[in-house]
Protein backbone atom coordinates (compact mmCIF):
# COMPACT_ATOMS: atom_id res chain seq x y z
CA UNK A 1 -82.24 95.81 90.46
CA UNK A 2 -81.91 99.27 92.76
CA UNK A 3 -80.99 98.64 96.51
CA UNK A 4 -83.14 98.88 99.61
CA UNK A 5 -82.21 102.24 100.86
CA UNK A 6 -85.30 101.94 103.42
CA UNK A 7 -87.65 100.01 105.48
CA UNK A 8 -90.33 101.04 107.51
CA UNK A 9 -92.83 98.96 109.12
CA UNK A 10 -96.48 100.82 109.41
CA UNK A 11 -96.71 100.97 112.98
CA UNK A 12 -100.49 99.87 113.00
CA UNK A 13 -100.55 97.13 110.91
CA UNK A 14 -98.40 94.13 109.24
CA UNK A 15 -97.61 96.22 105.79
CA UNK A 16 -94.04 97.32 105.06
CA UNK A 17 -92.89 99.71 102.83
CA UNK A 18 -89.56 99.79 100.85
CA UNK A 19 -87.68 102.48 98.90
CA UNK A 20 -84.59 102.28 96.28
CA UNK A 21 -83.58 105.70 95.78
CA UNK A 22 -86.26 105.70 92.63
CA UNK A 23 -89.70 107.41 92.75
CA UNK A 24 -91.03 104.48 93.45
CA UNK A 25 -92.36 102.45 96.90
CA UNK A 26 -92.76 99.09 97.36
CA UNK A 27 -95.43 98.28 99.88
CA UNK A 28 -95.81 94.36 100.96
CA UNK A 29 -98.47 93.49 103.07
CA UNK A 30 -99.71 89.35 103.89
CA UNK A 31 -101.88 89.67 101.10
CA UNK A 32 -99.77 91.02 98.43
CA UNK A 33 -97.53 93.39 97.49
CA UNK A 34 -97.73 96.66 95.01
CA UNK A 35 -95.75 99.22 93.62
CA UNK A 36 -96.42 102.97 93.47
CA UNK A 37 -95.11 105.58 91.64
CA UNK A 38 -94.38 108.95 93.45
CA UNK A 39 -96.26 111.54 91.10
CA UNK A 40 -93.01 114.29 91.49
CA UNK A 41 -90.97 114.91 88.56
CA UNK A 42 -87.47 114.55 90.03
CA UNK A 43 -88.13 112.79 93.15
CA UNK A 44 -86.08 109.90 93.99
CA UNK A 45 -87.06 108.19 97.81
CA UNK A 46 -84.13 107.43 99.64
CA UNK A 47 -85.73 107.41 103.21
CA UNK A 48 -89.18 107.06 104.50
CA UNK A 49 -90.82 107.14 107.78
CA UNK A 50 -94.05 106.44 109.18
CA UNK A 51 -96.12 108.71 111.50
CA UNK A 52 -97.54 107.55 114.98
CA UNK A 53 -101.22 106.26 113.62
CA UNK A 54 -99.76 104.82 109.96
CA UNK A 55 -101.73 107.35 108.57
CA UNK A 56 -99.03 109.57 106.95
CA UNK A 57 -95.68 108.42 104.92
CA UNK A 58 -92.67 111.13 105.17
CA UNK A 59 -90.62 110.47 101.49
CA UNK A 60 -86.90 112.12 101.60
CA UNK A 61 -85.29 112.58 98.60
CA UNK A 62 -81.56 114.30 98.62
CA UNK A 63 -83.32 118.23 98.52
CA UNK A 64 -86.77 117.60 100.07
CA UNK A 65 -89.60 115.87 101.61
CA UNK A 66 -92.91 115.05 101.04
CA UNK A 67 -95.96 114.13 103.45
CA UNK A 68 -98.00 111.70 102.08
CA UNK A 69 -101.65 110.17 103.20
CA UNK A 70 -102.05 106.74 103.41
CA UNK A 71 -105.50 104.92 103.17
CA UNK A 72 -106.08 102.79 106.38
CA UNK A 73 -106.47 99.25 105.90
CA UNK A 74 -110.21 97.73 106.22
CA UNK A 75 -111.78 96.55 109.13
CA UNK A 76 -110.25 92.91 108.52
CA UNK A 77 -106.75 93.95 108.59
CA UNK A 78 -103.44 92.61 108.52
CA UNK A 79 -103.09 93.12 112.34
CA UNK A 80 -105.02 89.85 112.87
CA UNK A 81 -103.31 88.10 110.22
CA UNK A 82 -101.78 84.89 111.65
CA UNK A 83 -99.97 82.19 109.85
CA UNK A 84 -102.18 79.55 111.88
CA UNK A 85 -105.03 80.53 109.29
C-alpha cells in the first residue's frame, strides 16, 4: 500500500530491512519475513541505515532519529544460506 522509501541490507548477514514512511519496518530474511512496529508516538521511518557490525538500525523520520539495537542472528545464520540447499 505505502512506498519503499528505504532499503538497507544488514551488512553481516542476508536480512534486509524496508521502510514506508510509517512506523513500521519490514525486515525479510531467507527464512521469513516480519513486521515491527516502532514503539514512538509520531514516528514515521522514511530512511534507515545500518551500522558497521549490523548491530544497530539508525530510523529517520522528517524531525529526528532514533538508534536502535538489533538482536544478532544465531549461530546458523543467513550468511551461509545458499539456494543449493
Amino acid at each position: 500500500k505505502d512506498p519503499i522509501r528505504a532499503a538497507a541490507w544488514d551488512p553481516t548477514c542476508t536480512r534486509l530491512v524496508l521502510c514506508t514512511g510509517t512506523s513500521h519496518l519490514y525486515m525479510w530474511t531467507p527464512l521469513g519475513a516480519y513486521c515491527v512496529n516502532v514503539p514512538l508516538p509520531q514516528f514515521s521511518v522514511i530512511d534507515l541505515k545500518w551500522d558497521f557490525n549490523g548491530s544497530c538500525l539508525r530510523l529517520k523520520d522528517k524531525d529526528s532519529f532514533y538508534c536502535v539495537a538489533v538482536p544478532l542472528l544465531p549461530d546458523d545464520s543467513y550468511s551461509d544460506y545458499s539456494s543449493d540447499d
